[in-house]
PDB file of N, CA and C in Angstrom:
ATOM      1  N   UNK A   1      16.871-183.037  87.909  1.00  0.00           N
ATOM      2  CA  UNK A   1      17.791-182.090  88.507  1.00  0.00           C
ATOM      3  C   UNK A   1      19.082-182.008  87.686  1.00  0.00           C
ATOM      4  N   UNK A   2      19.379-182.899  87.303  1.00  0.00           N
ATOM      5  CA  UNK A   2      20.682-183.197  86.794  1.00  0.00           C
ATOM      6  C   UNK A   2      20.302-182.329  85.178  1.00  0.00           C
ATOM      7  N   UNK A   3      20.109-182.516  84.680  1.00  0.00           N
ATOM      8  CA  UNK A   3      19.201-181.861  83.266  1.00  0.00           C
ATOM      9  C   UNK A   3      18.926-180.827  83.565  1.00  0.00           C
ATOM     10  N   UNK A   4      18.478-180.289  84.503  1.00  0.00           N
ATOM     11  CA  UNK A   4      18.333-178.662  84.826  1.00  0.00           C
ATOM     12  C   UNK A   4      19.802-177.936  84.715  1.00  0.00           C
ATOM     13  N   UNK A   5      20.792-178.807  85.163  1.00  0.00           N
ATOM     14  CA  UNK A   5      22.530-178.016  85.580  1.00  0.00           C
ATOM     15  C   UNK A   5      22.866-178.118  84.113  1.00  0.00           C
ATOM     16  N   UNK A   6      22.515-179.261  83.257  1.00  0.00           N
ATOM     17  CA  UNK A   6      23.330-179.571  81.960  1.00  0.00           C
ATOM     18  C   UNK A   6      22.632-177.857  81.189  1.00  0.00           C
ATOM     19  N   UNK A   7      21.303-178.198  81.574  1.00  0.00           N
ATOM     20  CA  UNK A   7      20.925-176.923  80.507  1.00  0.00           C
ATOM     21  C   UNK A   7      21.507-175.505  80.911  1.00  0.00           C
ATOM     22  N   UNK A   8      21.324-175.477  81.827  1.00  0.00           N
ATOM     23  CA  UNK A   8      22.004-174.069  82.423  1.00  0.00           C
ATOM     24  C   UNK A   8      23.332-173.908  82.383  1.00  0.00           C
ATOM     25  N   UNK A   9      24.346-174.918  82.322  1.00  0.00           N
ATOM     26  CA  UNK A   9      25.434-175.007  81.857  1.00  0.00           C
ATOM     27  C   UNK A   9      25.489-174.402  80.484  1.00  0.00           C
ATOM     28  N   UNK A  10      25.289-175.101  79.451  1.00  0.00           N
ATOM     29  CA  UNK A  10      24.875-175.148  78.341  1.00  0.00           C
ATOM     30  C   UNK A  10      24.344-173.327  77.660  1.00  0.00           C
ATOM     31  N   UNK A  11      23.537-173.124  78.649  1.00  0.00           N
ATOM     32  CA  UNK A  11      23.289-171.852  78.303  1.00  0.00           C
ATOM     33  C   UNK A  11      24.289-170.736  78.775  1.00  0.00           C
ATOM     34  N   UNK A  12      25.108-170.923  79.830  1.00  0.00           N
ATOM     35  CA  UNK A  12      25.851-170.335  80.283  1.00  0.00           C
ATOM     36  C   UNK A  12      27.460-169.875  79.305  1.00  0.00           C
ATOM     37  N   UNK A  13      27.427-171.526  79.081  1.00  0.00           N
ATOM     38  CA  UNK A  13      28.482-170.913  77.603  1.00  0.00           C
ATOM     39  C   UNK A  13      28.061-170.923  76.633  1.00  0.00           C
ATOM     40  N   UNK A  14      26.637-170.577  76.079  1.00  0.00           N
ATOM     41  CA  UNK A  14      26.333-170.018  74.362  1.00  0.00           C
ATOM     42  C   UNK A  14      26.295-168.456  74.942  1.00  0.00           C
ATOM     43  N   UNK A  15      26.183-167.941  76.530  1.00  0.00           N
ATOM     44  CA  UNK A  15      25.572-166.493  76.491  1.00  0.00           C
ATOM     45  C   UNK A  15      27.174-165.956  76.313  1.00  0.00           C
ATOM     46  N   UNK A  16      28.229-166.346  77.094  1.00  0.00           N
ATOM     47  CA  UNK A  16      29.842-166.296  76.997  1.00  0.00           C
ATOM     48  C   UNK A  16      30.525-166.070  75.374  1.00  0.00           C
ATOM     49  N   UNK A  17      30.051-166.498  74.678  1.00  0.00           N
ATOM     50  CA  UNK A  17      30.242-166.854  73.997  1.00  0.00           C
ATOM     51  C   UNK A  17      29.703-165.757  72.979  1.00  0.00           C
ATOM     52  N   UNK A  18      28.410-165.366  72.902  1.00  0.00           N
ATOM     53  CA  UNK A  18      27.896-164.529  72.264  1.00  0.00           C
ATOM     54  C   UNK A  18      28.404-163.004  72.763  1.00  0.00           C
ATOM     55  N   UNK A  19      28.632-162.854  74.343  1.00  0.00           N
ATOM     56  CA  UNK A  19      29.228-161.797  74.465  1.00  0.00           C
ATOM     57  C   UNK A  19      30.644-161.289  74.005  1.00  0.00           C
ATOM     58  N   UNK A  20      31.363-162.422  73.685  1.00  0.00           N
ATOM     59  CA  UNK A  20      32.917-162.699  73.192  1.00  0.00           C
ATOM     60  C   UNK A  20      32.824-162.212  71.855  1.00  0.00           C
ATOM     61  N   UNK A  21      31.846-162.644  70.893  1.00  0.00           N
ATOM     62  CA  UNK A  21      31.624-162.390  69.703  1.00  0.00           C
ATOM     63  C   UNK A  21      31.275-160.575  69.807  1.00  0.00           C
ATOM     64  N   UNK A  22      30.272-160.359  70.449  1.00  0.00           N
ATOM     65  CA  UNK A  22      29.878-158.649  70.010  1.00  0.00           C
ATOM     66  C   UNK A  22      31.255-157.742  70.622  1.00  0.00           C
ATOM     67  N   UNK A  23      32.061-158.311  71.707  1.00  0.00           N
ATOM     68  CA  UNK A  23      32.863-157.220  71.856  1.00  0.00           C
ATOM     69  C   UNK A  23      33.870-157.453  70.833  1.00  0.00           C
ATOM     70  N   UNK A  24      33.899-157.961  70.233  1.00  0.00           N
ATOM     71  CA  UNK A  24      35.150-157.979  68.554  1.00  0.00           C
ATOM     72  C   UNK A  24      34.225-157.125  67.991  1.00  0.00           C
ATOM     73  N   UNK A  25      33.234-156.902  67.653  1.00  0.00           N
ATOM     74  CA  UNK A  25      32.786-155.924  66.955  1.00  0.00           C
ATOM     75  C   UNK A  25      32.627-154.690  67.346  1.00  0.00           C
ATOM     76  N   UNK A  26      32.818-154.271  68.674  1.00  0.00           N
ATOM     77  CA  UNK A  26      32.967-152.880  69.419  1.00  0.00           C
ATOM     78  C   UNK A  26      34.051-152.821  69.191  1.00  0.00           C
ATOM     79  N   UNK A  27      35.397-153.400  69.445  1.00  0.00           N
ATOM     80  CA  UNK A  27      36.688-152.938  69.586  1.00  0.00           C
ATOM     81  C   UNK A  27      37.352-152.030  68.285  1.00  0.00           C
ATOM     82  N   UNK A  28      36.445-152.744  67.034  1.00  0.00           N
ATOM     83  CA  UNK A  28      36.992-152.144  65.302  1.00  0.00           C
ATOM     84  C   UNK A  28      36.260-150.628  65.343  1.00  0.00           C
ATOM     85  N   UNK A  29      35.661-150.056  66.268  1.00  0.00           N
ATOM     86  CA  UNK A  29      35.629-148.551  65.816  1.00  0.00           C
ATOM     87  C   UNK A  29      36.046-147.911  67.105  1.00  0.00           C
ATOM     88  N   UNK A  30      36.971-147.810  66.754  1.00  0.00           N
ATOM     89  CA  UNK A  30      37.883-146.860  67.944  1.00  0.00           C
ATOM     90  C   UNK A  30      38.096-145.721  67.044  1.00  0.00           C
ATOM     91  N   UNK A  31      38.148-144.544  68.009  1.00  0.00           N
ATOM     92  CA  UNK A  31      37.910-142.874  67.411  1.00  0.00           C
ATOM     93  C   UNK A  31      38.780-142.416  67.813  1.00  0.00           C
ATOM     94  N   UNK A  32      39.899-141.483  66.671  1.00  0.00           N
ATOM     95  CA  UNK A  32      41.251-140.777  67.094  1.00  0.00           C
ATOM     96  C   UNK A  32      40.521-139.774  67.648  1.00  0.00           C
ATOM     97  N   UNK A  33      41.555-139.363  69.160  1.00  0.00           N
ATOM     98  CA  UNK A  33      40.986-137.901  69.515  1.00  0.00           C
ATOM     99  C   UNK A  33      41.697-137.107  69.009  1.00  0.00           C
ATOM    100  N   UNK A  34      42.033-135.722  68.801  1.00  0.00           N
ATOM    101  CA  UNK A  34      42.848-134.621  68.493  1.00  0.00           C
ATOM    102  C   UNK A  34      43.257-133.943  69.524  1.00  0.00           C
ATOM    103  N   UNK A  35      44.859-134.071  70.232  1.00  0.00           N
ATOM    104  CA  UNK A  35      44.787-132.910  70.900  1.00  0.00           C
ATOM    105  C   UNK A  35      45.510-132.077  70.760  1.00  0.00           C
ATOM    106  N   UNK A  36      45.842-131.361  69.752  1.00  0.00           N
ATOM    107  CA  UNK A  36      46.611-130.588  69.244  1.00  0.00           C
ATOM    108  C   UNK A  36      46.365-129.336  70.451  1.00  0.00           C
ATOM    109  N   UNK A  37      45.417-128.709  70.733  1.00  0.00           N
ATOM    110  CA  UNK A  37      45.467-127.714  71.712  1.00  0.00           C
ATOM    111  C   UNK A  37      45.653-126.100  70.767  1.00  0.00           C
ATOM    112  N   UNK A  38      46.930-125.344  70.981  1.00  0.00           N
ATOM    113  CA  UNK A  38      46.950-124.012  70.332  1.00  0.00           C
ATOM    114  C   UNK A  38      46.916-123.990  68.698  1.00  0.00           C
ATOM    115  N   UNK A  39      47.094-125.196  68.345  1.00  0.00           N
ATOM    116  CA  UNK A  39      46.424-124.868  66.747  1.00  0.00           C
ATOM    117  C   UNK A  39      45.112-124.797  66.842  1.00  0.00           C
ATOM    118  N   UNK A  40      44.121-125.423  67.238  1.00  0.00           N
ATOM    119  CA  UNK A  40      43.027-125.637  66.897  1.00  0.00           C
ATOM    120  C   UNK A  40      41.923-124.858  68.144  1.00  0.00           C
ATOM    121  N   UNK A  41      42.476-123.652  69.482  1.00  0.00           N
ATOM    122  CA  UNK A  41      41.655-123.379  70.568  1.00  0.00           C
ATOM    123  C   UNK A  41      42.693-122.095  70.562  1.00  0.00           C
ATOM    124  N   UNK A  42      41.783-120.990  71.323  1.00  0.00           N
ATOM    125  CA  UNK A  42      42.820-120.186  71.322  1.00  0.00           C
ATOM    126  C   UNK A  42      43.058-119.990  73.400  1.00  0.00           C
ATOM    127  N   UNK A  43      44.134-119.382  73.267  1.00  0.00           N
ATOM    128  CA  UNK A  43      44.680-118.926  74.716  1.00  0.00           C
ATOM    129  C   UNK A  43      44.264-118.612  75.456  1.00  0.00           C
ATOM    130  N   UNK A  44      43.317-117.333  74.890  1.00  0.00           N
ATOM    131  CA  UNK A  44      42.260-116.204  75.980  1.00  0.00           C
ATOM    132  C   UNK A  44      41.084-116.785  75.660  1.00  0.00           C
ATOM    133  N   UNK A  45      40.462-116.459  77.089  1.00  0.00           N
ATOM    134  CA  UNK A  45      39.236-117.255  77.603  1.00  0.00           C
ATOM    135  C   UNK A  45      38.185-115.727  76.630  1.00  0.00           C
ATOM    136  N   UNK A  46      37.450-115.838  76.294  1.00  0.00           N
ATOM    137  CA  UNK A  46      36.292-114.838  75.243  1.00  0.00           C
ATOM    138  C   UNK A  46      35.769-113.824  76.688  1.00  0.00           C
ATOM    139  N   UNK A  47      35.639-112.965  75.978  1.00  0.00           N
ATOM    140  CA  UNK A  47      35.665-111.571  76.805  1.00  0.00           C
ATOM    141  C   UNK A  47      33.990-111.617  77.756  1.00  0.00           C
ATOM    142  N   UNK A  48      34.127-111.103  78.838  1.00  0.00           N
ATOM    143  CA  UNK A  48      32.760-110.994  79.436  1.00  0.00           C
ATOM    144  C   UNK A  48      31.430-110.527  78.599  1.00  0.00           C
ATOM    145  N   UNK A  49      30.222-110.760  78.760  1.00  0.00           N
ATOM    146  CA  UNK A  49      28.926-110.134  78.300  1.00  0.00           C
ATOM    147  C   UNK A  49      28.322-109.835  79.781  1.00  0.00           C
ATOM    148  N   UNK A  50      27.970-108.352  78.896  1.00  0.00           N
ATOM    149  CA  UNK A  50      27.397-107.753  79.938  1.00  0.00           C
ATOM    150  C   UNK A  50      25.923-107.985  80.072  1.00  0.00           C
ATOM    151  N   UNK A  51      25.565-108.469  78.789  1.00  0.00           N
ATOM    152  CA  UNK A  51      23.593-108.904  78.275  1.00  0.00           C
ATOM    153  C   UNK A  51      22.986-107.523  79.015  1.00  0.00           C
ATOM    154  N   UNK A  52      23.332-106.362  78.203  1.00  0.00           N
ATOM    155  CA  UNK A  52      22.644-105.401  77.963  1.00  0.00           C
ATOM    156  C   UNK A  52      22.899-104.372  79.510  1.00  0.00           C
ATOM    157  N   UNK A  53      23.748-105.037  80.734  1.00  0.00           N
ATOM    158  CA  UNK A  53      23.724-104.054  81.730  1.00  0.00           C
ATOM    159  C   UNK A  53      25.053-103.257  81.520  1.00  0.00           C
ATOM    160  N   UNK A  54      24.683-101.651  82.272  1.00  0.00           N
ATOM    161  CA  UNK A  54      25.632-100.580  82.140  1.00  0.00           C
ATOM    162  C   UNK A  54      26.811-101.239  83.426  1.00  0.00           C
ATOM    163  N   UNK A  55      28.173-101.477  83.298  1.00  0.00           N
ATOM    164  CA  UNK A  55      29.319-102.040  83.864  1.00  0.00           C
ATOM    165  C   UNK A  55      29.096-101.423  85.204  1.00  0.00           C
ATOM    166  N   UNK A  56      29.158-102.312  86.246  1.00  0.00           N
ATOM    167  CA  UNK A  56      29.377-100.995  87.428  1.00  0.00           C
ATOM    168  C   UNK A  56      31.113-100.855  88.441  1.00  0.00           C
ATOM    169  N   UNK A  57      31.199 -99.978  88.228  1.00  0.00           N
ATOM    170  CA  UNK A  57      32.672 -98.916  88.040  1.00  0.00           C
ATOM    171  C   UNK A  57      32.463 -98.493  89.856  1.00  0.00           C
ATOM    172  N   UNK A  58      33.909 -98.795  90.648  1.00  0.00           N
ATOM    173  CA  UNK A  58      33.478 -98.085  91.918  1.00  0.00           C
ATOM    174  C   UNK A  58      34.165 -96.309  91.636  1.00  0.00           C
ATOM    175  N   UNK A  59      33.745 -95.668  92.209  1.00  0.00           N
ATOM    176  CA  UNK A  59      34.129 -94.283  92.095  1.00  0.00           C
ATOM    177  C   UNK A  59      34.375 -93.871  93.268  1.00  0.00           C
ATOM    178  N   UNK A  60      35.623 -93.147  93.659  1.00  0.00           N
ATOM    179  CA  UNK A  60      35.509 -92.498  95.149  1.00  0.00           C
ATOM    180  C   UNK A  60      34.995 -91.154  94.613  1.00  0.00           C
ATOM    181  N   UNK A  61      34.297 -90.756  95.444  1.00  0.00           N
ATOM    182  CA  UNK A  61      33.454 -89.469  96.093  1.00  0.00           C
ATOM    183  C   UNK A  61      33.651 -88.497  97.066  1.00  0.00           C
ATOM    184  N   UNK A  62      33.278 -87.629  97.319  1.00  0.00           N
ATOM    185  CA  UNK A  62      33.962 -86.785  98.727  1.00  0.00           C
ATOM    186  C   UNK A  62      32.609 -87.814  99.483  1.00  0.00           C
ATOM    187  N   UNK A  63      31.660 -87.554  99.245  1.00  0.00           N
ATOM    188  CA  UNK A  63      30.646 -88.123 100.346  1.00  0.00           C
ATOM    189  C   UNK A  63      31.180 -89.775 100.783  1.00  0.00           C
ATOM    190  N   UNK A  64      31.915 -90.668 100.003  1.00  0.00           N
ATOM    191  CA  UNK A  64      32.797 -91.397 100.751  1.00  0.00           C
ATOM    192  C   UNK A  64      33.818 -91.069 101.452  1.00  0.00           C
ATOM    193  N   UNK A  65      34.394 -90.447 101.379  1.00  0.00           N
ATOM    194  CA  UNK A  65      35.567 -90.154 102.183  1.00  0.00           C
ATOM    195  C   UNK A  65      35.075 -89.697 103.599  1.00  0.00           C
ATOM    196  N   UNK A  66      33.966 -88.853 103.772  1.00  0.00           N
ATOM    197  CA  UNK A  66      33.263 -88.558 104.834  1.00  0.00           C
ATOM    198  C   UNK A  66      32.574 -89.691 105.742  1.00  0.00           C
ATOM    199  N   UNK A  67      32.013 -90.006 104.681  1.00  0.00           N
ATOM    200  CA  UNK A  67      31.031 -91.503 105.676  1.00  0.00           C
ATOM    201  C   UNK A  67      32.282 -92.463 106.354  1.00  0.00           C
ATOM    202  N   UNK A  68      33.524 -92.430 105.508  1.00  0.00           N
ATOM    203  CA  UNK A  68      34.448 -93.480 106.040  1.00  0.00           C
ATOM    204  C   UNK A  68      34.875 -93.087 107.700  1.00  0.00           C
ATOM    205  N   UNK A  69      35.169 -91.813 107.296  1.00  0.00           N
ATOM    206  CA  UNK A  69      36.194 -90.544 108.662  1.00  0.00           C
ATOM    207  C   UNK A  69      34.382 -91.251 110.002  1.00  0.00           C
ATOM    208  N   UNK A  70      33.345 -91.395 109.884  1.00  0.00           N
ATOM    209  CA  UNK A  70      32.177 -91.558 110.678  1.00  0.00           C
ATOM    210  C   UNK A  70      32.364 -92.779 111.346  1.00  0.00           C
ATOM    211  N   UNK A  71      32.945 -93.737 110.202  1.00  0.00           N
ATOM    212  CA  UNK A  71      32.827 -95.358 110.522  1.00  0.00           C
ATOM    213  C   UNK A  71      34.186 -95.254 111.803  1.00  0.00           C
ATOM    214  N   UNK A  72      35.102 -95.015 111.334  1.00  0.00           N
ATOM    215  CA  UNK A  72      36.199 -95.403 111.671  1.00  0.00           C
ATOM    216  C   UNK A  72      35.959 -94.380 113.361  1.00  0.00           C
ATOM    217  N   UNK A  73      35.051 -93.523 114.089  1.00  0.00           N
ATOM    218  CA  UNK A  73      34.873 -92.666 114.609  1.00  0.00           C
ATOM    219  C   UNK A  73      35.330 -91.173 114.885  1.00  0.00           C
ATOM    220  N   UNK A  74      36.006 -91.141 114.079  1.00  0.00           N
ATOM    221  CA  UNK A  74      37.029 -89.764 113.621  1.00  0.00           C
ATOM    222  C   UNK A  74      35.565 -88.550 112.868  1.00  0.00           C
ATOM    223  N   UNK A  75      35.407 -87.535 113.691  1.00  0.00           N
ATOM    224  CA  UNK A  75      34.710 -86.482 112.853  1.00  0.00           C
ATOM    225  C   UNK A  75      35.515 -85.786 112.707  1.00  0.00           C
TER     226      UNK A  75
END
């Protein structure tokens, strides 16, 4: 029993130990970000696509103006 704790001890600080070691080697590549912003992006968001459909435009009409005078109960 006693020999079971020594080893597991034992293993407990070579695994400590090995993890101590690889994060020194993560920490040496650290990456500049850029945020310069209006040099490098512009202001306006890029214009709509329509992917090939004709825009749809409301238009008043006399035949609206009529159907409205119906809704509202006014003939």
């Amino acid at each position: 029993m006693k020999s079971t704790v020594v080893i597991l001890l034992m293993y407990l600080l070579l695994a400590v130990s090995c993890f101590a070691l690889g994060s020194e080697k993560t920490d040496s590549e650290v990456y500049e970000i850029d945020y310069r912003g209006p040099e490098t992006h512009n202001s306006r968001p890029p214009p709509e696509t329509l992917h090939g459909k004709t825009p749809y435009i409301h238009h008043k009409t006399s035949a609206a103006g009529s159907a409205g005078a119906l809704v509202g109960g006014q003939n």
